[in-house]
Each structure stands twice: as structure tokens, then as C-alpha cells.
PDB file of N, CA and C in Angstrom:
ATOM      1  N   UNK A   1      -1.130  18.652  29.082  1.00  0.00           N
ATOM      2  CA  UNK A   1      -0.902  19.388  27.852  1.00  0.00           C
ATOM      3  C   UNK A   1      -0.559  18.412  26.727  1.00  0.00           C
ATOM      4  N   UNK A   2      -1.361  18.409  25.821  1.00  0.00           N
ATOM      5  CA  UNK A   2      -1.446  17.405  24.601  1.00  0.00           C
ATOM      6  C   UNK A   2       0.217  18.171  23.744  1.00  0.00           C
ATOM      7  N   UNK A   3       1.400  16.794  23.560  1.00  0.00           N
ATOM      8  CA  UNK A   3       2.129  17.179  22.941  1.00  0.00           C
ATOM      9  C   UNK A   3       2.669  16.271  21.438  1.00  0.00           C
ATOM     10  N   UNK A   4       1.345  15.801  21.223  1.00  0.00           N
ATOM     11  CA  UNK A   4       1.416  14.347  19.774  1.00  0.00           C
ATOM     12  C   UNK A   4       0.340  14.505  19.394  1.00  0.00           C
ATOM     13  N   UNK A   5       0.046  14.412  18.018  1.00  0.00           N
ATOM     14  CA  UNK A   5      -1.104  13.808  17.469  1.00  0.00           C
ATOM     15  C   UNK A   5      -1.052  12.695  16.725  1.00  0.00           C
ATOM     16  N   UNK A   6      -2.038  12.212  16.820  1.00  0.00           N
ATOM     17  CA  UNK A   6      -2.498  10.721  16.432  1.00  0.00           C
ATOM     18  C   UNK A   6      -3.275  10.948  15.293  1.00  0.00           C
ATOM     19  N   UNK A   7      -2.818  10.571  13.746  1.00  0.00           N
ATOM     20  CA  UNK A   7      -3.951  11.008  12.519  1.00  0.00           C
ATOM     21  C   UNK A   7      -3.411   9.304  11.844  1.00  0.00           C
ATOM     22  N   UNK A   8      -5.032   9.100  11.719  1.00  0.00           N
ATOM     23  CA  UNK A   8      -5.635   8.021  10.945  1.00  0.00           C
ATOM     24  C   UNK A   8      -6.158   8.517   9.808  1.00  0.00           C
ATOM     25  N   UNK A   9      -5.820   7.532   8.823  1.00  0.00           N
ATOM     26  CA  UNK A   9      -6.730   7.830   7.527  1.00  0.00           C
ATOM     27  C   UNK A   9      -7.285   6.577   7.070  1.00  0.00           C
ATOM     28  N   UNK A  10      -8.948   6.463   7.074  1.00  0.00           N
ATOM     29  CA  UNK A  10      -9.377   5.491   7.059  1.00  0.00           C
ATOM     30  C   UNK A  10      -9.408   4.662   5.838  1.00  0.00           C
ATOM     31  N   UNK A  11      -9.307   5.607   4.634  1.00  0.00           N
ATOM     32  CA  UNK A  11      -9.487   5.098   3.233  1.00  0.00           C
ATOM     33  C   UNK A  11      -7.915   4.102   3.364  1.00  0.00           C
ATOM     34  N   UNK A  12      -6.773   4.302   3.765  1.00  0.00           N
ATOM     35  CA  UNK A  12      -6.141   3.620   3.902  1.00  0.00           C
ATOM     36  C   UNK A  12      -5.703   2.254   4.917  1.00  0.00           C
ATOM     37  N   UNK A  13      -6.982   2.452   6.041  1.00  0.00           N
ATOM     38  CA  UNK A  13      -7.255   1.280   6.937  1.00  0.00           C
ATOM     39  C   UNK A  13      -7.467  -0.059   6.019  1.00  0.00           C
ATOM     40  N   UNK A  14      -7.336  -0.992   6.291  1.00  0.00           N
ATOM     41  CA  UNK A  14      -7.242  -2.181   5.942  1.00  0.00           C
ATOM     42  C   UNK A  14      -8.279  -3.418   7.085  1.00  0.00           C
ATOM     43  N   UNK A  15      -8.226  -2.586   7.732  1.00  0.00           N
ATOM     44  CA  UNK A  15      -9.327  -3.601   9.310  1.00  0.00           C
ATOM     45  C   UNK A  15      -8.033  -4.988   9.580  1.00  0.00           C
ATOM     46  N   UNK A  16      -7.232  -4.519  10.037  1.00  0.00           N
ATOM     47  CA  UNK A  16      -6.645  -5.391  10.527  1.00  0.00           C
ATOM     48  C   UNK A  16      -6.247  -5.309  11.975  1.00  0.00           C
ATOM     49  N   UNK A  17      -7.086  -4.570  12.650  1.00  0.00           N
ATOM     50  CA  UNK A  17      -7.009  -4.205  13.779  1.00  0.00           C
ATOM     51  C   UNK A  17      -5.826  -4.450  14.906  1.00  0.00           C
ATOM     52  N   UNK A  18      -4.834  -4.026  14.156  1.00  0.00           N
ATOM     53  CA  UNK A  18      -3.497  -4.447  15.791  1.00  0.00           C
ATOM     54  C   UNK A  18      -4.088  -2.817  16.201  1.00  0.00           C
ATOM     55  N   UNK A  19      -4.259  -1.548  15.976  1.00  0.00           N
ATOM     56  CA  UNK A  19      -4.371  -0.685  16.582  1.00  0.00           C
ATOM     57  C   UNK A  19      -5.100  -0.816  17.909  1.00  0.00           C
ATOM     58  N   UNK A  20      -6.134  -1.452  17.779  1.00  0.00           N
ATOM     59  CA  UNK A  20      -7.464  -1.600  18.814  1.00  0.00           C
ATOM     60  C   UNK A  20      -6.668  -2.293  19.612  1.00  0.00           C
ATOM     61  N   UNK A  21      -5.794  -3.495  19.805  1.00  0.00           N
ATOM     62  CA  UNK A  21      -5.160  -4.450  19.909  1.00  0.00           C
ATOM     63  C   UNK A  21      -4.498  -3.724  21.396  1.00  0.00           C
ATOM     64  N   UNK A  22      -3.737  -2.794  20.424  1.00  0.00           N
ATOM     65  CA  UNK A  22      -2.498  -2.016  21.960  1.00  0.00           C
ATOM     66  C   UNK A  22      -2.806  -1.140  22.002  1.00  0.00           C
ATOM     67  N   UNK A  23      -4.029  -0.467  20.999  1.00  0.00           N
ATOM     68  CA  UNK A  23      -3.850   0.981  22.061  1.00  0.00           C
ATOM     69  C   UNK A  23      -5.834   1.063  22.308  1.00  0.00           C
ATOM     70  N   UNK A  24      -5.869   0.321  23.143  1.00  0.00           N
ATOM     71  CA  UNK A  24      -7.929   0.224  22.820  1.00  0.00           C
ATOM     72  C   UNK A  24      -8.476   1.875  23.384  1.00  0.00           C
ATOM     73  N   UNK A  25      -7.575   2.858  24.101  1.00  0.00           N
ATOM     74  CA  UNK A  25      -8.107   3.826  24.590  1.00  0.00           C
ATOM     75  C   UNK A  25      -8.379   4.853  23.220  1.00  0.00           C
ATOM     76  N   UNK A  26      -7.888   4.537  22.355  1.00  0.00           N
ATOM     77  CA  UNK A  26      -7.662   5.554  20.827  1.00  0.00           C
ATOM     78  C   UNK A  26      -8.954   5.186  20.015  1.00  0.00           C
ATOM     79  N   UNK A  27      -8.642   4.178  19.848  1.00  0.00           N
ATOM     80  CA  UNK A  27      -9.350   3.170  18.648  1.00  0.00           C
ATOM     81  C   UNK A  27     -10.027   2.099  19.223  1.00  0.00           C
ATOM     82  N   UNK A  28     -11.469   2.168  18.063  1.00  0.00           N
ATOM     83  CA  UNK A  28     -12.054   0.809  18.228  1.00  0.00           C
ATOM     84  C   UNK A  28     -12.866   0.849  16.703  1.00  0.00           C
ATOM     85  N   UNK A  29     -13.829  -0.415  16.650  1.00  0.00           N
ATOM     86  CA  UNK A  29     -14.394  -0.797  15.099  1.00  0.00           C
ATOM     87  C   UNK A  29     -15.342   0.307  14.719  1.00  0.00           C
ATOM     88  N   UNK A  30     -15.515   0.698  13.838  1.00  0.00           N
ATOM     89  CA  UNK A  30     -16.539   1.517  13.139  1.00  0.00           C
ATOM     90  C   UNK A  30     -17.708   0.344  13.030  1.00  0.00           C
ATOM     91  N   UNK A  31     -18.831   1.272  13.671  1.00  0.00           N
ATOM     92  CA  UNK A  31     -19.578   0.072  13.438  1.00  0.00           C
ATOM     93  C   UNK A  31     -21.430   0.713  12.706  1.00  0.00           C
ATOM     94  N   UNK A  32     -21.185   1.540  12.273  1.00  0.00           N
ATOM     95  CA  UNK A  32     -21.881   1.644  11.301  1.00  0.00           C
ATOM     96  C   UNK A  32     -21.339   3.188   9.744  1.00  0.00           C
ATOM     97  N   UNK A  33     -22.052   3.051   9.170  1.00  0.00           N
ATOM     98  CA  UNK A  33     -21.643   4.480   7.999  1.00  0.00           C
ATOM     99  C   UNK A  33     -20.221   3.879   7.023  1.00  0.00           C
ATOM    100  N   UNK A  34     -20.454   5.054   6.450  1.00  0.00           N
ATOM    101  CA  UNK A  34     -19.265   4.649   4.960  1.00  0.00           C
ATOM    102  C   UNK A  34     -18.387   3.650   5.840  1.00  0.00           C
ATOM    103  N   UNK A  35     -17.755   3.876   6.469  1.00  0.00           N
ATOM    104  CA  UNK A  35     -16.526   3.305   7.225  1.00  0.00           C
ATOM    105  C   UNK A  35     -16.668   1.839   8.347  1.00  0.00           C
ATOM    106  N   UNK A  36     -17.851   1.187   7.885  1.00  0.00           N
ATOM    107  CA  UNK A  36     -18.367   0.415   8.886  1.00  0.00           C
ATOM    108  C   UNK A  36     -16.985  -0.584   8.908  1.00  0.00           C
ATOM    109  N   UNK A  37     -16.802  -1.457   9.408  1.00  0.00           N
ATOM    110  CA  UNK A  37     -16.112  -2.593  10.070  1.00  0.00           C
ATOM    111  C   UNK A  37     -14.755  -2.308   9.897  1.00  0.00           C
ATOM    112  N   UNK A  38     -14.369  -0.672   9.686  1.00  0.00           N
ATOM    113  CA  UNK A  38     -12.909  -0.142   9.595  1.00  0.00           C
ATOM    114  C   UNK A  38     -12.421   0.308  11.412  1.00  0.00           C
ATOM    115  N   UNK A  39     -11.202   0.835  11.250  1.00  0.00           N
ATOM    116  CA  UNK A  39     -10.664   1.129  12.587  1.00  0.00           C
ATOM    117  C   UNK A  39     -11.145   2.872  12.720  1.00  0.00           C
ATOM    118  N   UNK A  40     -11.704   3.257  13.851  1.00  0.00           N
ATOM    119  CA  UNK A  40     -12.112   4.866  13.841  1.00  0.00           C
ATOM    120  C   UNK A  40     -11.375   4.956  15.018  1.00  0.00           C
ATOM    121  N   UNK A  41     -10.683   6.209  15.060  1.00  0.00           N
ATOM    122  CA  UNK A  41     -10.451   6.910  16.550  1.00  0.00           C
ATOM    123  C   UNK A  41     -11.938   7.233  17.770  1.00  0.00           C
ATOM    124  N   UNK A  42     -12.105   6.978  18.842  1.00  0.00           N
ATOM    125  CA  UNK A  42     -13.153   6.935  19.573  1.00  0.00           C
ATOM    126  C   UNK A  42     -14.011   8.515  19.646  1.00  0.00           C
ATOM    127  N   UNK A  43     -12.838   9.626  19.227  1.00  0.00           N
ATOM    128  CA  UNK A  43     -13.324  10.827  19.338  1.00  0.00           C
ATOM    129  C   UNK A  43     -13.764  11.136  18.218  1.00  0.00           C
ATOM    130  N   UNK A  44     -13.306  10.604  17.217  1.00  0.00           N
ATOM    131  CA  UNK A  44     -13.683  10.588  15.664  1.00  0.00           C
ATOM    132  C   UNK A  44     -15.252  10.866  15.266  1.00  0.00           C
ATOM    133  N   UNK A  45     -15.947  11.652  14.550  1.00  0.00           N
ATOM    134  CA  UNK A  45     -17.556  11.846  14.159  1.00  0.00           C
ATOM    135  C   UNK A  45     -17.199  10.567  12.678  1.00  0.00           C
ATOM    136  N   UNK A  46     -18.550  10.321  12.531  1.00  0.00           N
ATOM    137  CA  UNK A  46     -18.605   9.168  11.421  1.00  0.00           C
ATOM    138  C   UNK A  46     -18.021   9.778  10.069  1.00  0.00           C
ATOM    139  N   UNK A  47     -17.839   8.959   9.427  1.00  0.00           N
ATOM    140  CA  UNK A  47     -17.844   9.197   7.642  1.00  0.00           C
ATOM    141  C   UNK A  47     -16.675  10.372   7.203  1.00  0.00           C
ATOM    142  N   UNK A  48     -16.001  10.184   8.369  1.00  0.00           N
ATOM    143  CA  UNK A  48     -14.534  11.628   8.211  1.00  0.00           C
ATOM    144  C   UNK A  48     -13.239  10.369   7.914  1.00  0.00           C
ATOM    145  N   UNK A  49     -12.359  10.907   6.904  1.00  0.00           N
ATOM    146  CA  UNK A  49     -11.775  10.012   5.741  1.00  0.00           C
ATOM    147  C   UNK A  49     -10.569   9.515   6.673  1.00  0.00           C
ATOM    148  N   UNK A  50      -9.756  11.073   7.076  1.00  0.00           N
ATOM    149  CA  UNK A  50      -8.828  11.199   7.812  1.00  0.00           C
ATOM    150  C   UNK A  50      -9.259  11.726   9.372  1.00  0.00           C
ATOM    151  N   UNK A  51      -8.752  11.631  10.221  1.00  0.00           N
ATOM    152  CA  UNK A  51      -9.219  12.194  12.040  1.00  0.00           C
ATOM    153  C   UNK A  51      -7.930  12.406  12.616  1.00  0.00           C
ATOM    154  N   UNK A  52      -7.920  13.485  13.388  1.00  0.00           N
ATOM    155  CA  UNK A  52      -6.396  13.302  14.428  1.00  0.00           C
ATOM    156  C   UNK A  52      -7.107  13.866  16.121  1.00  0.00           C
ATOM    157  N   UNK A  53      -5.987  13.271  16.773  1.00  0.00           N
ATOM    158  CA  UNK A  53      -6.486  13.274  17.976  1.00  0.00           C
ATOM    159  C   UNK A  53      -5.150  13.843  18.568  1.00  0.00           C
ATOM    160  N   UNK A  54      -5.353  14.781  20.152  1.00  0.00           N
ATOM    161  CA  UNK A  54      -4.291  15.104  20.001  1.00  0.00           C
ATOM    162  C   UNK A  54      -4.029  14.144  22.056  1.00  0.00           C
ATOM    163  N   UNK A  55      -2.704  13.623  21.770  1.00  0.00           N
ATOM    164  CA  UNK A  55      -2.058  12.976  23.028  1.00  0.00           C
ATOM    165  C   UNK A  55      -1.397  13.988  24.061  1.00  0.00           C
ATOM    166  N   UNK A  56      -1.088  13.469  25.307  1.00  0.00           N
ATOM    167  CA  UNK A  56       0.113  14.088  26.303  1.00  0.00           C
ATOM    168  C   UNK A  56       0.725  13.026  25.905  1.00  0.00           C
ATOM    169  N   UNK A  57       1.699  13.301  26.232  1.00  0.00           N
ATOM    170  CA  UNK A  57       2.963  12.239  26.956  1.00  0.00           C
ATOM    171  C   UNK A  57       2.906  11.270  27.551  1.00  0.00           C
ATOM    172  N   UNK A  58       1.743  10.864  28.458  1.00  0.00           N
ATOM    173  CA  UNK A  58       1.845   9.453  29.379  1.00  0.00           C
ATOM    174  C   UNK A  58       0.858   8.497  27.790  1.00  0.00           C
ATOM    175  N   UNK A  59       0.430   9.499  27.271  1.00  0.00           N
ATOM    176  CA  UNK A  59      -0.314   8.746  25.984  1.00  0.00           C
ATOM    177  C   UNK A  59       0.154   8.282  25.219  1.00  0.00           C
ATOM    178  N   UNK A  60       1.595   8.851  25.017  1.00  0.00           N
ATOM    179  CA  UNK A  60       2.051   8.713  23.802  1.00  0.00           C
ATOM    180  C   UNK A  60       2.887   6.951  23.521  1.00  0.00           C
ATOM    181  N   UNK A  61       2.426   6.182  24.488  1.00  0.00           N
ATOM    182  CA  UNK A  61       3.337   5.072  24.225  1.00  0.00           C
ATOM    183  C   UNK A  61       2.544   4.013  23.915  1.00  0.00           C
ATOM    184  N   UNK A  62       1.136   4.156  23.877  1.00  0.00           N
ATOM    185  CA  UNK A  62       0.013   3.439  22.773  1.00  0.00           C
ATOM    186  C   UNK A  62      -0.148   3.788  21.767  1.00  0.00           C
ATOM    187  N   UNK A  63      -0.501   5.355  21.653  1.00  0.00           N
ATOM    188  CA  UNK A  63      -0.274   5.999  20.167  1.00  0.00           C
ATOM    189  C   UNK A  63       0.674   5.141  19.013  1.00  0.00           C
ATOM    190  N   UNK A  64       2.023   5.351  19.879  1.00  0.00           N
ATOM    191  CA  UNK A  64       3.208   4.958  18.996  1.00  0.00           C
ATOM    192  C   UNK A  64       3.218   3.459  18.925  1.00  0.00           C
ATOM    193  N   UNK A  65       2.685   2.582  19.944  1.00  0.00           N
ATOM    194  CA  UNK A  65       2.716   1.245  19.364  1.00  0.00           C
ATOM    195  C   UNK A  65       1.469   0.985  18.032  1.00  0.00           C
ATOM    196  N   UNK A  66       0.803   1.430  18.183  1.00  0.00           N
ATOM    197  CA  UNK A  66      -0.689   1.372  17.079  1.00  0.00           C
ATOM    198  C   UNK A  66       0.096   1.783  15.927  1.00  0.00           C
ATOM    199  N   UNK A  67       1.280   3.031  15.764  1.00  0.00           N
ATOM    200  CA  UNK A  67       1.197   3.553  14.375  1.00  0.00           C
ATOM    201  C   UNK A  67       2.602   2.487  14.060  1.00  0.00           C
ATOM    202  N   UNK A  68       3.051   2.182  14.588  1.00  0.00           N
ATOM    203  CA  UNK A  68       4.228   1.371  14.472  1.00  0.00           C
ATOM    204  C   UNK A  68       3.689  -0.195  14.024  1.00  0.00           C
ATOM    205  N   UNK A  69       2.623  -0.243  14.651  1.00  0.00           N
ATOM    206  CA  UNK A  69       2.302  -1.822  14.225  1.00  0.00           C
ATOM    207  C   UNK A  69       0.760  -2.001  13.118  1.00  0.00           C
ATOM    208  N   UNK A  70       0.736  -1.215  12.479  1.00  0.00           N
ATOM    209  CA  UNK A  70      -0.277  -0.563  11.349  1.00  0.00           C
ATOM    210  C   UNK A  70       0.533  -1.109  10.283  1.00  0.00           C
ATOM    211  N   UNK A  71       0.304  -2.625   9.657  1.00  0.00           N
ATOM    212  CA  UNK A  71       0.853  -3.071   8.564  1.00  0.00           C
ATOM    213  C   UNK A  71       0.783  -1.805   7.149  1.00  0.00           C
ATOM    214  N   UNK A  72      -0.016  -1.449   7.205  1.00  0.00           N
ATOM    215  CA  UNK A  72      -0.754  -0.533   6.136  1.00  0.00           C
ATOM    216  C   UNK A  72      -0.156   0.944   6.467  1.00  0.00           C
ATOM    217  N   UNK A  73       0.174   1.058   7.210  1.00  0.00           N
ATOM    218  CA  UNK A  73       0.874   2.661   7.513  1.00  0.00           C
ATOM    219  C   UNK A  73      -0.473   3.368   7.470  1.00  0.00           C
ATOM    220  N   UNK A  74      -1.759   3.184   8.121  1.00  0.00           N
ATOM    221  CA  UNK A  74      -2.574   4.194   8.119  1.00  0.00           C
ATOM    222  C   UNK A  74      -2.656   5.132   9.173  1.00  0.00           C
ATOM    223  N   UNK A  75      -1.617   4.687  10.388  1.00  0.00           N
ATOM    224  CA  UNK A  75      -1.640   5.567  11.420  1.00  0.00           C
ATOM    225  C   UNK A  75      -0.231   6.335  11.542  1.00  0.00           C
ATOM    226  N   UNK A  76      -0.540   7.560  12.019  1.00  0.00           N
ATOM    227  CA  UNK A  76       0.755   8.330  11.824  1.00  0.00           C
ATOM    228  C   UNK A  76       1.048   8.669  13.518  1.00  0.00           C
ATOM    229  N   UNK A  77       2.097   9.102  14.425  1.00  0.00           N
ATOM    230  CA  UNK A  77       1.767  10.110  15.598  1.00  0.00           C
ATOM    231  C   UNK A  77       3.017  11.234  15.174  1.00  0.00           C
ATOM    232  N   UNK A  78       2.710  12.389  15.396  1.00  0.00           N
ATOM    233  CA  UNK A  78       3.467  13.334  14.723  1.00  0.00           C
ATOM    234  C   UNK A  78       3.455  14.318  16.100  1.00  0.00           C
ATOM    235  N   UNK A  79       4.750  14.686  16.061  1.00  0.00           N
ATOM    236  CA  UNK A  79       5.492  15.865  17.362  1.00  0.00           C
ATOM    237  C   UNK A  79       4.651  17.397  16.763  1.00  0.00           C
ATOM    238  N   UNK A  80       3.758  17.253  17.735  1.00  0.00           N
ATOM    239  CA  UNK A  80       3.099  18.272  17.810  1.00  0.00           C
ATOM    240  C   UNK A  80       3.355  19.809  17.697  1.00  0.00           C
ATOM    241  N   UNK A  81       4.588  19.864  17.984  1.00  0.00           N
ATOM    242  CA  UNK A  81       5.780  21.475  17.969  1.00  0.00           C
ATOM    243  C   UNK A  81       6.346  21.121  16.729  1.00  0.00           C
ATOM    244  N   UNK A  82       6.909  20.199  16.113  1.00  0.00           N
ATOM    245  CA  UNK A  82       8.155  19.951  15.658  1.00  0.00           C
ATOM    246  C   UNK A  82       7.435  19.768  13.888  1.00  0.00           C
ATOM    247  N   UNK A  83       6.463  18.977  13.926  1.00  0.00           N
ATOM    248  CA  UNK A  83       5.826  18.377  13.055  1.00  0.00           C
ATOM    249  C   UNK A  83       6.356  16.957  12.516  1.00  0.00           C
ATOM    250  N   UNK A  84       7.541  16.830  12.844  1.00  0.00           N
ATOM    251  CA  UNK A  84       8.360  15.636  12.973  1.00  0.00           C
ATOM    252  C   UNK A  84       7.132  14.333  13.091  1.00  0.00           C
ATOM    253  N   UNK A  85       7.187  13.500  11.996  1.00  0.00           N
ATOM    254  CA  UNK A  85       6.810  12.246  12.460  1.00  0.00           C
ATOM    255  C   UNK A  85       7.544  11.180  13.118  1.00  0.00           C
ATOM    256  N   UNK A  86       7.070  10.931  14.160  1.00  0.00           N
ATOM    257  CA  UNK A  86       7.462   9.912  15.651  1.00  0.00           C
ATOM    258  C   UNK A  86       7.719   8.494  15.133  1.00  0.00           C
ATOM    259  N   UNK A  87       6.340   8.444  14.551  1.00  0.00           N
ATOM    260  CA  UNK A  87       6.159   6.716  14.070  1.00  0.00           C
ATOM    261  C   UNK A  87       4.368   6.698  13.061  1.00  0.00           C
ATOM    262  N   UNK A  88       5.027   5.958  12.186  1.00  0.00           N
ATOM    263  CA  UNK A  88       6.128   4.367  11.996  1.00  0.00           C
ATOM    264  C   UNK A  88       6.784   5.282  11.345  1.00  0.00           C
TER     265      UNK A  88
END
């Protein structure tokens, strides 16, 4: 049971890829469309600005290192009940 989501917004990606880094099951390079050589979520369809994905719990401890180590603050993971943001 998915209890986090994971929302990227790409216009605010920077391609500095620590996301891919620690959490490679989420994220990897965009590699073609508006968004080419940016960071996309893997479930993500192309050329979408913002994406969220939703985690369980054994997930949630890549999620939270990716949004925590996102110089740029483009990754968020937010308590799915609560709406509470987790991290960063």
C-alpha cells in the first residue's frame, strides 16, 4: 500500500543528478523531448513539467534521500494521508 509520494518538477531540475545517484529505482536521464538530458521519474510519460509517483514504505528511504539531496529542491516526498512534506 503506497503511503508517500514522490513529485518532481522538471522545469526546476537542474541535471545534477544525485537523484539517479541514490535512488536509481525512481529516476533516471530524460533522454529525448522538451526535457532531454533532465532527471524524469521512470513512470513519468515525456514532456510532463511536474510527475508524482506514489511509494510504500520499504520505498520510502530512496525517495527521501533523492529529495533531501536535490541541491535545487526539485524533488519533494510528501505523507500521503497527512499531506505533510517529509523532505527536504
Amino acid at each position: 500500500m503506497s503511503k508517500y509520494i514522490l513529485k518532481l518538477d522538471r522545469e526546476v531540475c537542474q541535471s545534477n543528478f544525485v537523484c539517479t545517484a541514490v535512488d536509481p529505482r525512481d529516476f533516471e536521464e530524460e533522454d529525448s523531448g522538451k526535457y532531454e538530458g533532465k532527471v524524469r521519474l521512470k513512470e513519468e510519460p515525456e514532456d510532463e513539467k511536474v510527475h508524482e509517483i506514489e511509494l510504500s514504505e520499504d520505498e520510502r528511504g530512496e525517495g527521501e534521500q533523492a529529495a533531501n539531496g536535490c541541491p535545487v529542491f526539485a524533488i519533494e516526498l510528501i505523507d500521503k494521508e497527512t499531506g505533510e512534506t517529509i523532505a527536504p
